[in-house]
PDB file of N, CA and C in Angstrom:
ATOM      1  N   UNK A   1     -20.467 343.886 100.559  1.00  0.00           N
ATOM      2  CA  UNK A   1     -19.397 343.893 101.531  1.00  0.00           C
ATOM      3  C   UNK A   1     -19.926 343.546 102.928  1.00  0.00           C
ATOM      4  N   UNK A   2     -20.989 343.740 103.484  1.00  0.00           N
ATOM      5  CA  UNK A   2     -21.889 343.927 104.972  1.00  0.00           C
ATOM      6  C   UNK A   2     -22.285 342.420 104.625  1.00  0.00           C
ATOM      7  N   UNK A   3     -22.686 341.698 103.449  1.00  0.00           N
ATOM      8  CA  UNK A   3     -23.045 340.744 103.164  1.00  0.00           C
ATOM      9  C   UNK A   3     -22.010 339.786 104.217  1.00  0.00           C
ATOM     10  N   UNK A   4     -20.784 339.908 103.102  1.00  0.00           N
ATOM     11  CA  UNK A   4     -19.763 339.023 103.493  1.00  0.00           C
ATOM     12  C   UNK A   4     -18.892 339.144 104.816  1.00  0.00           C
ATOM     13  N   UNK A   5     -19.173 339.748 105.814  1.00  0.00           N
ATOM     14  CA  UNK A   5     -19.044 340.472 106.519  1.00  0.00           C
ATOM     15  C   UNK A   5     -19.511 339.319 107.866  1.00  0.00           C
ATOM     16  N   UNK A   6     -21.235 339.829 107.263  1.00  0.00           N
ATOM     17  CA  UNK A   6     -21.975 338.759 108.350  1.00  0.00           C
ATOM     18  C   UNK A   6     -21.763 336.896 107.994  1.00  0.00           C
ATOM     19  N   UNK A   7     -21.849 336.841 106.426  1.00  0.00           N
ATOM     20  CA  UNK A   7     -22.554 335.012 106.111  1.00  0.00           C
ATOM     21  C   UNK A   7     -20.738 334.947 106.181  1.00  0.00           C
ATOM     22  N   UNK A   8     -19.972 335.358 105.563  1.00  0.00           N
ATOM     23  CA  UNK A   8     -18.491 335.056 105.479  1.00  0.00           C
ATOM     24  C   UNK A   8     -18.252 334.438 103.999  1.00  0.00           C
ATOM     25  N   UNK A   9     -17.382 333.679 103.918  1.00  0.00           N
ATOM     26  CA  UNK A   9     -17.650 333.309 102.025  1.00  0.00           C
ATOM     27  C   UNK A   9     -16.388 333.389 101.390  1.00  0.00           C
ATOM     28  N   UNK A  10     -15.195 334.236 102.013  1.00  0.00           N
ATOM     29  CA  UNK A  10     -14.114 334.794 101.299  1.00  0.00           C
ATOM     30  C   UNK A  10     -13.309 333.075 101.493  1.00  0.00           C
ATOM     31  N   UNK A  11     -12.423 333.130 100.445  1.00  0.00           N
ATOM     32  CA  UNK A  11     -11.789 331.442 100.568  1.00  0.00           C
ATOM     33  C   UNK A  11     -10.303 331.915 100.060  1.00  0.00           C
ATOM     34  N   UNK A  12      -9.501 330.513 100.720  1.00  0.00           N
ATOM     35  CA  UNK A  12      -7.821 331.301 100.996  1.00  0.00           C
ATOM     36  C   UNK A  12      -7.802 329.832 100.600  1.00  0.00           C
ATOM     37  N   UNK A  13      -6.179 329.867  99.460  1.00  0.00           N
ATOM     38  CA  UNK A  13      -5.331 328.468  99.218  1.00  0.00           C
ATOM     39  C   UNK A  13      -3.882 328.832  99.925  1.00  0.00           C
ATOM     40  N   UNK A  14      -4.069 327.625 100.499  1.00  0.00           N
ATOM     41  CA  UNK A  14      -2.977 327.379 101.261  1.00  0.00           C
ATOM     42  C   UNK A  14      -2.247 326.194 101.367  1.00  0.00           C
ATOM     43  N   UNK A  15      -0.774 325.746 101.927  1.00  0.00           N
ATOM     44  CA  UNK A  15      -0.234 324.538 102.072  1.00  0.00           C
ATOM     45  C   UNK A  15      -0.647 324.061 103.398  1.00  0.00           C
ATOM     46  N   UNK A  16      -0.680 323.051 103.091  1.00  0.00           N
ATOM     47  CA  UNK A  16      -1.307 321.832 104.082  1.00  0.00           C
ATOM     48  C   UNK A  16      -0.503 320.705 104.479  1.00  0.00           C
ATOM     49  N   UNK A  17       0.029 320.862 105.636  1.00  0.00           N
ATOM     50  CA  UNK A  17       1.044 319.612 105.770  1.00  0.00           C
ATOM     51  C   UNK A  17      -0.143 318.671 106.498  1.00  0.00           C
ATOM     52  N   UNK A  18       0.440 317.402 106.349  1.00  0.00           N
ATOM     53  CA  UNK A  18      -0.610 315.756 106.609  1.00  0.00           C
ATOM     54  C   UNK A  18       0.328 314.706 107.321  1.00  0.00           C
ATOM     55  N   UNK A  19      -0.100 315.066 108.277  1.00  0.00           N
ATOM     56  CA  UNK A  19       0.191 313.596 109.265  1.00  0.00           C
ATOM     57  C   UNK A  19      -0.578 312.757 109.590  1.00  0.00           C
ATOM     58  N   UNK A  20      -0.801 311.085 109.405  1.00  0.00           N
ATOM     59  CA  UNK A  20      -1.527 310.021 109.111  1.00  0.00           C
ATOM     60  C   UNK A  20      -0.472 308.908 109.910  1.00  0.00           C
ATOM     61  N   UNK A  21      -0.706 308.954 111.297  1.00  0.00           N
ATOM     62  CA  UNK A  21      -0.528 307.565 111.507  1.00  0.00           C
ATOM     63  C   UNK A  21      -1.273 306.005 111.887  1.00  0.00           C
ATOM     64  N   UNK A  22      -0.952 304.811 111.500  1.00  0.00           N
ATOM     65  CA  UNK A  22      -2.076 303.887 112.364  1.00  0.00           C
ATOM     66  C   UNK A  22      -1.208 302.596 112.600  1.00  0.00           C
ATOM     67  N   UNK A  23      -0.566 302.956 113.783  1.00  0.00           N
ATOM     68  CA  UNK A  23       0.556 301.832 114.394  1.00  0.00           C
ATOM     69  C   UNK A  23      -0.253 301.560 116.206  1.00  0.00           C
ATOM     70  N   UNK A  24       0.380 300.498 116.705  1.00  0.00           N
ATOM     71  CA  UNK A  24       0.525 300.316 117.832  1.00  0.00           C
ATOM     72  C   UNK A  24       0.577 301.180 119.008  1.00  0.00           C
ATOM     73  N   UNK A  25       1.339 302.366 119.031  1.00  0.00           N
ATOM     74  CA  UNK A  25       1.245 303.312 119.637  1.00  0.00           C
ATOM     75  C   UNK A  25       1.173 304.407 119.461  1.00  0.00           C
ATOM     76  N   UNK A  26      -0.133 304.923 118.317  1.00  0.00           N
ATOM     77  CA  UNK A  26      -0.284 306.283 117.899  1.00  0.00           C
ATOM     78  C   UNK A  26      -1.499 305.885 117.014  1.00  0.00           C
ATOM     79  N   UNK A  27      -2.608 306.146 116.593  1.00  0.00           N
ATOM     80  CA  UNK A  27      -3.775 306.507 115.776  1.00  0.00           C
ATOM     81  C   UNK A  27      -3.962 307.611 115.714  1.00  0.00           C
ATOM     82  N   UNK A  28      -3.777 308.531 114.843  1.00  0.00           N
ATOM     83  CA  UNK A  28      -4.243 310.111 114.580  1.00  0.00           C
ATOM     84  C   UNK A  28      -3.991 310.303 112.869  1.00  0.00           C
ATOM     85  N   UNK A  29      -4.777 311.433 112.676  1.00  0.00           N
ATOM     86  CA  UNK A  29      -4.754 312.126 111.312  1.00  0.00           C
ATOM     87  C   UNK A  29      -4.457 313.547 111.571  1.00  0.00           C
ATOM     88  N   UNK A  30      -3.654 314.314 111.252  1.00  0.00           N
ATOM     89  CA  UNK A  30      -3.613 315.666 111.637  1.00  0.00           C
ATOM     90  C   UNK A  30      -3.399 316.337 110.296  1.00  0.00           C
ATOM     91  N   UNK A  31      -4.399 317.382 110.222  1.00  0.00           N
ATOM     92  CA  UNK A  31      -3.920 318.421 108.887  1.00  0.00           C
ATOM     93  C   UNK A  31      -3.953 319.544 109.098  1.00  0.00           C
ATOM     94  N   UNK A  32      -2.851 320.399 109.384  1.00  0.00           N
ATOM     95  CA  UNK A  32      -2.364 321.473 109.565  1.00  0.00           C
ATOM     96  C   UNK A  32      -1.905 322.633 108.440  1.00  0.00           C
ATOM     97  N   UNK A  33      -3.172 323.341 108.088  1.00  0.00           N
ATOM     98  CA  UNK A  33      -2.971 324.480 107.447  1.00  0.00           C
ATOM     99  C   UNK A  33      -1.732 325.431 107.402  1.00  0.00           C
ATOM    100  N   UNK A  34      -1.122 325.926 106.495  1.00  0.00           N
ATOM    101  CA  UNK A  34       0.270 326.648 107.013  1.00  0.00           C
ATOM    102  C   UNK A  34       0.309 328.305 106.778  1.00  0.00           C
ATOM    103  N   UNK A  35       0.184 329.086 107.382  1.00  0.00           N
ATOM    104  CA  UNK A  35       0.095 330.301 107.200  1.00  0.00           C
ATOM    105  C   UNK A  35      -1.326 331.229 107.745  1.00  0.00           C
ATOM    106  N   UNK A  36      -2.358 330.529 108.039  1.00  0.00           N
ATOM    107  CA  UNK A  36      -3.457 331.177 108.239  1.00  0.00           C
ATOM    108  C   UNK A  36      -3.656 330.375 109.689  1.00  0.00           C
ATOM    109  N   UNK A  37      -3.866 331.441 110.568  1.00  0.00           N
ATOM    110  CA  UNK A  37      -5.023 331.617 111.664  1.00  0.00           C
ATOM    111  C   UNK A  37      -6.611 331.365 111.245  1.00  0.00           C
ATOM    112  N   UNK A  38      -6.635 329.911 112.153  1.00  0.00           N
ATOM    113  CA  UNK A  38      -8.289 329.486 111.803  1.00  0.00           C
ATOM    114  C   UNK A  38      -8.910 330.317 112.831  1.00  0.00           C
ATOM    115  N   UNK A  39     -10.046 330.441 112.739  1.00  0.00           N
ATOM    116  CA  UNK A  39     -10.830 330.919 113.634  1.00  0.00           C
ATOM    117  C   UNK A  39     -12.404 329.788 113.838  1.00  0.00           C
ATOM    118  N   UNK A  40     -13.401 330.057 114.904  1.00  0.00           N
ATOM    119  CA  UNK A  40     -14.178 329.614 114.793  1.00  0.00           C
ATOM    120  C   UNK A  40     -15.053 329.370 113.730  1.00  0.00           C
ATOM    121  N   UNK A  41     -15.694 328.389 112.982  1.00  0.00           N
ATOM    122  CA  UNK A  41     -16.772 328.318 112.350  1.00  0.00           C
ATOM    123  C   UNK A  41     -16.006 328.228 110.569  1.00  0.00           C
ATOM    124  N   UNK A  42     -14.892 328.624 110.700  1.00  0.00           N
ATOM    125  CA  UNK A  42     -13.684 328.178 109.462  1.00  0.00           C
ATOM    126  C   UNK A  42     -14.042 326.899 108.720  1.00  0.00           C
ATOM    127  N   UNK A  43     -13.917 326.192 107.829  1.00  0.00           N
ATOM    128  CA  UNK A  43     -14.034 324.962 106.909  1.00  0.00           C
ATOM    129  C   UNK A  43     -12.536 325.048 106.480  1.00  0.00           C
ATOM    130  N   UNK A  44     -12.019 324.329 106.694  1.00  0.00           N
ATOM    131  CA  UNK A  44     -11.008 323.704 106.000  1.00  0.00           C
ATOM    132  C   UNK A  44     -11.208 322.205 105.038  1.00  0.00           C
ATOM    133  N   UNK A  45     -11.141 322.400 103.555  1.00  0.00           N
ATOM    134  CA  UNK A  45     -11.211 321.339 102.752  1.00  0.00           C
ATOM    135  C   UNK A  45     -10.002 320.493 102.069  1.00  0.00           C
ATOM    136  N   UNK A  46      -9.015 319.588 102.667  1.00  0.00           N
ATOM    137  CA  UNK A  46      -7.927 319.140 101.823  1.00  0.00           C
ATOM    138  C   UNK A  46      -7.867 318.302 101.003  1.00  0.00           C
ATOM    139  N   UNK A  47      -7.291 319.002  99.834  1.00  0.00           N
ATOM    140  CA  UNK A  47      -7.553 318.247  98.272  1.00  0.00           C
ATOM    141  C   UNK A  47      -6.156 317.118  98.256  1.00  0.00           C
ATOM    142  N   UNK A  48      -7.055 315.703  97.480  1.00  0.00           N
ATOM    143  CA  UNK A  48      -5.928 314.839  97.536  1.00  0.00           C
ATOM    144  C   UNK A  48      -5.327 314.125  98.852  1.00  0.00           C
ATOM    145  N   UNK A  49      -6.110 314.247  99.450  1.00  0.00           N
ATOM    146  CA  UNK A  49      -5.567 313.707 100.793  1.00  0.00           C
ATOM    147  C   UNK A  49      -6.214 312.051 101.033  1.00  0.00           C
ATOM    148  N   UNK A  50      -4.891 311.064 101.547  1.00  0.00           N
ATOM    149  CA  UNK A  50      -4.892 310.153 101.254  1.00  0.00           C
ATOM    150  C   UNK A  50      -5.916 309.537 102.388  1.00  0.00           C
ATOM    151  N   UNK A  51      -7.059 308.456 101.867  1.00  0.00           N
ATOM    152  CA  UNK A  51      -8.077 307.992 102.332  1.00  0.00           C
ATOM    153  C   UNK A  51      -7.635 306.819 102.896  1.00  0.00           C
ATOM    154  N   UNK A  52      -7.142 305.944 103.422  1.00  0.00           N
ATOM    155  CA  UNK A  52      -6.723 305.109 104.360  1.00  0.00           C
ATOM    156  C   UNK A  52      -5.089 304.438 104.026  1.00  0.00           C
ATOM    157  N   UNK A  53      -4.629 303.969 104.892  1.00  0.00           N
ATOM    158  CA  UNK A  53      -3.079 303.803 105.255  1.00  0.00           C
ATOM    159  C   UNK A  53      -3.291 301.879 105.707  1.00  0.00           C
ATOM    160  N   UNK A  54      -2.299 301.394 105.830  1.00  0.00           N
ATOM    161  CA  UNK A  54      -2.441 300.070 106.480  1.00  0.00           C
ATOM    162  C   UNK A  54      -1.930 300.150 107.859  1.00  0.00           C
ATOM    163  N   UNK A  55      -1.830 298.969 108.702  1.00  0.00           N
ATOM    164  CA  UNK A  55      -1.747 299.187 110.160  1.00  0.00           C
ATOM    165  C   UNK A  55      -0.259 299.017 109.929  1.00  0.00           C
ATOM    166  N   UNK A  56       0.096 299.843 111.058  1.00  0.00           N
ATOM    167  CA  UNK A  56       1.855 299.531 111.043  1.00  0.00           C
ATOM    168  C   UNK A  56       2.660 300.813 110.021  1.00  0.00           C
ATOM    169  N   UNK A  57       1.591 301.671 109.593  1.00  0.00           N
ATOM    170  CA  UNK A  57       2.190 303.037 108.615  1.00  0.00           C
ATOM    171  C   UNK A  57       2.226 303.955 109.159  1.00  0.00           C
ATOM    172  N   UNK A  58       3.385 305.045 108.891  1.00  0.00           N
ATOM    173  CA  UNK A  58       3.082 306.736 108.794  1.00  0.00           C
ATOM    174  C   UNK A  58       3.310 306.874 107.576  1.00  0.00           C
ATOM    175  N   UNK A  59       2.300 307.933 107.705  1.00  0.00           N
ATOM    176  CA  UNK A  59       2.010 308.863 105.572  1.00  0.00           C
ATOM    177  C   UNK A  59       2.395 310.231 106.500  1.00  0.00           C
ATOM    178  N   UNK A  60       3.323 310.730 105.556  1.00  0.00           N
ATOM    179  CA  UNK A  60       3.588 312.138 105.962  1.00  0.00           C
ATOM    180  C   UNK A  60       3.603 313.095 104.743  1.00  0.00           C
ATOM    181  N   UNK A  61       2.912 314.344 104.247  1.00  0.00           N
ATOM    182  CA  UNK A  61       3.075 314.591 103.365  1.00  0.00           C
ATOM    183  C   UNK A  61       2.686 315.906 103.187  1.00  0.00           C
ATOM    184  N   UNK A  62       2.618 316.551 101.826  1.00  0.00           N
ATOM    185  CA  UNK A  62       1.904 317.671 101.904  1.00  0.00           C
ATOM    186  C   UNK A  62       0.994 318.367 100.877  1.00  0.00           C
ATOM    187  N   UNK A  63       0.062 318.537 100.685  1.00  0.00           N
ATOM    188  CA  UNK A  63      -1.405 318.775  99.705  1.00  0.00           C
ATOM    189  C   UNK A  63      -1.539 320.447 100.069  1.00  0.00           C
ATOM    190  N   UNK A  64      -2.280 320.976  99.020  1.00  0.00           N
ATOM    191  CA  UNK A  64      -2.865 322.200  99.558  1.00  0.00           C
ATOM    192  C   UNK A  64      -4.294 321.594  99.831  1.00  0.00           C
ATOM    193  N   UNK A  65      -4.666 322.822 100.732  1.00  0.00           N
ATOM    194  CA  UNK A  65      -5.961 323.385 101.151  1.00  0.00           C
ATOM    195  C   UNK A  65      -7.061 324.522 100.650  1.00  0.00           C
ATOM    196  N   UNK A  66      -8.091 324.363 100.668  1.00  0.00           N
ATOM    197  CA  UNK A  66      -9.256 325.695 100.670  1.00  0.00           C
ATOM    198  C   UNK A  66      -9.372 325.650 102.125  1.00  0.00           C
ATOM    199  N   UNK A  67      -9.280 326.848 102.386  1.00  0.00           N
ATOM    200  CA  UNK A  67      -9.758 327.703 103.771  1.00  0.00           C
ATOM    201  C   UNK A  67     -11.361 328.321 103.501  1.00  0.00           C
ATOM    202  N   UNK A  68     -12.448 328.267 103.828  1.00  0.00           N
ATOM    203  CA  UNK A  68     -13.300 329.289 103.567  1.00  0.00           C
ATOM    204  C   UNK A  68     -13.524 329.874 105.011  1.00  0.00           C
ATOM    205  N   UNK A  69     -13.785 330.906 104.709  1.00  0.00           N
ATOM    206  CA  UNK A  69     -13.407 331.938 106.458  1.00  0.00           C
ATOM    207  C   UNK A  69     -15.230 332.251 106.433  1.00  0.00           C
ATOM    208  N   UNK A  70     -15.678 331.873 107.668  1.00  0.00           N
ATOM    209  CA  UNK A  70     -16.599 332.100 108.461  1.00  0.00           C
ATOM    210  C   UNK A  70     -17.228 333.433 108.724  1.00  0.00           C
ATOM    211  N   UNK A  71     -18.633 334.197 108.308  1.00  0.00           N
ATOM    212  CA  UNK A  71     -18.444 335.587 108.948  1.00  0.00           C
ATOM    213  C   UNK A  71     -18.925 335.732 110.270  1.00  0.00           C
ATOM    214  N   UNK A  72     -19.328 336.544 110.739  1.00  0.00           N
ATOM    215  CA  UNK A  72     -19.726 337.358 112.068  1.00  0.00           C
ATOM    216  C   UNK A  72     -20.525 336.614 112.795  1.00  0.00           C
ATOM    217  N   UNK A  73     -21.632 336.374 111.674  1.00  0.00           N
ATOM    218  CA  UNK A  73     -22.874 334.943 112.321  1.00  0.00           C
ATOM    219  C   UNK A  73     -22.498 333.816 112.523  1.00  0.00           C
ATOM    220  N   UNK A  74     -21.661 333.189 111.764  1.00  0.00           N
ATOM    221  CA  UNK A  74     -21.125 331.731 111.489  1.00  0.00           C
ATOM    222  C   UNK A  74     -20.294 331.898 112.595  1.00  0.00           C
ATOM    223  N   UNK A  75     -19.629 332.694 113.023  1.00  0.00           N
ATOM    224  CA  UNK A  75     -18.309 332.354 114.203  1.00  0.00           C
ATOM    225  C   UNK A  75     -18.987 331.903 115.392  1.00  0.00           C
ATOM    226  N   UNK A  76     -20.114 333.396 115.381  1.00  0.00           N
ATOM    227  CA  UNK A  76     -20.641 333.280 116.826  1.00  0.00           C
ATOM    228  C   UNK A  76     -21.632 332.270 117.369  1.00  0.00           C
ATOM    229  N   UNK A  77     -22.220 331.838 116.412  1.00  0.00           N
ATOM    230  CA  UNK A  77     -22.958 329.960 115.957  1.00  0.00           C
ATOM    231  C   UNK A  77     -22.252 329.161 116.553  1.00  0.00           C
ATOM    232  N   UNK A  78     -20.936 328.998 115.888  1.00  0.00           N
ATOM    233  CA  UNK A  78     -20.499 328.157 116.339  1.00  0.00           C
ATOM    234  C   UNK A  78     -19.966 328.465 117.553  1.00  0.00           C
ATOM    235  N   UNK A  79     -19.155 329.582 117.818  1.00  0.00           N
ATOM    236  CA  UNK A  79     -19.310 329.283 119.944  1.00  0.00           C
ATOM    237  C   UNK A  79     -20.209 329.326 120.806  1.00  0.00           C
ATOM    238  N   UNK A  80     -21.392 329.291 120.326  1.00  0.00           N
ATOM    239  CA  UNK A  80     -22.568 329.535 121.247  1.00  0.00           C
ATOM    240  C   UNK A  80     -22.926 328.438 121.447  1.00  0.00           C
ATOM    241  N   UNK A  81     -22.884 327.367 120.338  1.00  0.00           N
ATOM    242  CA  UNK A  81     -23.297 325.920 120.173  1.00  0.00           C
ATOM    243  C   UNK A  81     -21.809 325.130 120.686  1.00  0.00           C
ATOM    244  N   UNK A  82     -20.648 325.502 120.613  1.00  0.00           N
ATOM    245  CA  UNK A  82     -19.411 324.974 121.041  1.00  0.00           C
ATOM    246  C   UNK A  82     -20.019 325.119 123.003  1.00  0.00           C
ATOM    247  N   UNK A  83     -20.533 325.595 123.405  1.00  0.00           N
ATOM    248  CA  UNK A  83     -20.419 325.849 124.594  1.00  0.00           C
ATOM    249  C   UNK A  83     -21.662 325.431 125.587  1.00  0.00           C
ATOM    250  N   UNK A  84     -22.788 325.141 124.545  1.00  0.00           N
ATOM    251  CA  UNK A  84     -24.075 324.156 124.900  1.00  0.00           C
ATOM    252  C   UNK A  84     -23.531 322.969 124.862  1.00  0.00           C
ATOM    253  N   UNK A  85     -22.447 322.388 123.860  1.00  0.00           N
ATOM    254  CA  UNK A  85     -22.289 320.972 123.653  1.00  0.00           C
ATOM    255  C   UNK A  85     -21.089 320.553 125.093  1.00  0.00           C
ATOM    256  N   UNK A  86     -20.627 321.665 125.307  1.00  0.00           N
ATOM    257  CA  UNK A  86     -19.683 321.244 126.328  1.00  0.00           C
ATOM    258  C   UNK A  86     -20.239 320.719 127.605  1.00  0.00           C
ATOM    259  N   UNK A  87     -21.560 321.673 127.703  1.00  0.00           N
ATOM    260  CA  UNK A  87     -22.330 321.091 129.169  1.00  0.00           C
ATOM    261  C   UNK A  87     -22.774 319.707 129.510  1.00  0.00           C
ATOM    262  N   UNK A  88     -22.601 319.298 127.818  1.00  0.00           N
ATOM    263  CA  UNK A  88     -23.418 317.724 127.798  1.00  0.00           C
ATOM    264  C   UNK A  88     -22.347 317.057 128.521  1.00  0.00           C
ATOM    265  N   UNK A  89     -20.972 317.373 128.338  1.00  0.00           N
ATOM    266  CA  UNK A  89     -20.083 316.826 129.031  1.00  0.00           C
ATOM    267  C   UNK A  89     -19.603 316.948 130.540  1.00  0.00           C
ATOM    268  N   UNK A  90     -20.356 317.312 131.782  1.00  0.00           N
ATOM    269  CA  UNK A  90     -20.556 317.263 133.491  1.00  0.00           C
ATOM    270  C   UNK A  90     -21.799 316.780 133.580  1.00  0.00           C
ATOM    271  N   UNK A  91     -21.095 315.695 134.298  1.00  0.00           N
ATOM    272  CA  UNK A  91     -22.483 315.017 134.676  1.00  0.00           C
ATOM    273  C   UNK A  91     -22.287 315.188 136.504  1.00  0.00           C
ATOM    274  N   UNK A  92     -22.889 315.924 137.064  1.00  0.00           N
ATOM    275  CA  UNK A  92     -22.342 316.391 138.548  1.00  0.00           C
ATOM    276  C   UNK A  92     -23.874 315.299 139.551  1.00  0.00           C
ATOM    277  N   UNK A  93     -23.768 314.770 140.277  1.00  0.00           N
ATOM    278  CA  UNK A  93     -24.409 314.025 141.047  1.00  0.00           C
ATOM    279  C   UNK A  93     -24.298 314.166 142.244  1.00  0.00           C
ATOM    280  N   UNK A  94     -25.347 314.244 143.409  1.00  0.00           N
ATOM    281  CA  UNK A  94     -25.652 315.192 144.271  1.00  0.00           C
ATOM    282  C   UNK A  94     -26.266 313.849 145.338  1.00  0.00           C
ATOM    283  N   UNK A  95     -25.543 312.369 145.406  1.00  0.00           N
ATOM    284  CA  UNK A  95     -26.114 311.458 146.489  1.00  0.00           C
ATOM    285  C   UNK A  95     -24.914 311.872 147.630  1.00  0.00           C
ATOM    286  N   UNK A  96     -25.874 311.262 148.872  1.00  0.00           N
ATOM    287  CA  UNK A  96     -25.448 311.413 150.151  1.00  0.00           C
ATOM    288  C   UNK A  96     -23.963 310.740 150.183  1.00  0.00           C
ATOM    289  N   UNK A  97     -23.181 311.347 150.763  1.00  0.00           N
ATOM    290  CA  UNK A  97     -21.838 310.231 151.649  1.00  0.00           C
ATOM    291  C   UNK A  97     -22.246 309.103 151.806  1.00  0.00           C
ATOM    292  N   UNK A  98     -21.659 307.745 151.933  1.00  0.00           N
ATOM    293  CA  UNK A  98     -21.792 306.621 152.691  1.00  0.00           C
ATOM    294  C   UNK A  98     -21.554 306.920 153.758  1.00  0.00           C
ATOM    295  N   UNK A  99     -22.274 306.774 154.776  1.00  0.00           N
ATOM    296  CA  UNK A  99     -21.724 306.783 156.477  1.00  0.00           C
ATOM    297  C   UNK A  99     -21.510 305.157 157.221  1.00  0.00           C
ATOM    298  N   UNK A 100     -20.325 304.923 157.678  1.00  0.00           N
ATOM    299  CA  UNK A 100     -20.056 303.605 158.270  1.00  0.00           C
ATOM    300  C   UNK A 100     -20.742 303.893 159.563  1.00  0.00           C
ATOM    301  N   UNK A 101     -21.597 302.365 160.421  1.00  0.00           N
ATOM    302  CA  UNK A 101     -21.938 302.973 161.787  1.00  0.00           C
ATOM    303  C   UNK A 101     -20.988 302.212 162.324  1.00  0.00           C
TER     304      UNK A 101
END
């Protein structure tokens, strides 16, 4: 129990709705688990889910999911490392004003 606790391991089936577009004004894939609160360090795996679309489509649909839930270590991994990777993103630069004479 203390095991699963810390590594995590427990796994949840769930419905999975799938949005897939690739038109002119929209490129995205979205898969939205239905009923469960993800948390950090979570895996979501969706079975059957369709591997490419042509240009000019929406696929809308719905597949289940495996959830496997993250424990204590795995969460906090991943926000510790969620929050090193963010720094990579400010790049702050420290040159003088231009001064006109």
């Amino acid at each position: 129990m203390i095991r699963d606790w810390l590594l995590g391991g427990g796994t949840v089936e769930v419905r999975c709705d799938i949005d897939i577009e690739q038109t002119a004004e929209s490129f995205h894939a979205h898969a939205i688990p239905d009923g469960v609160d993800l948390r950090p360090g979570d895996v979501v795996t969706v079975h059957d889910a369709p591997t490419r679309i042509g240009f000019g489509d929406r696929f809308t649909c719905v597949r289940t999911a495996t959830v496997r839930r993250a424990g204590v270590l795995g969460r906090a991994w991943t926000e510790l490392t969620a929050l090193l990777e963010l720094t990579e993103l400010y790049e702050v630069g420290f040159q003088p004003k231009e001064t006109t004479p």
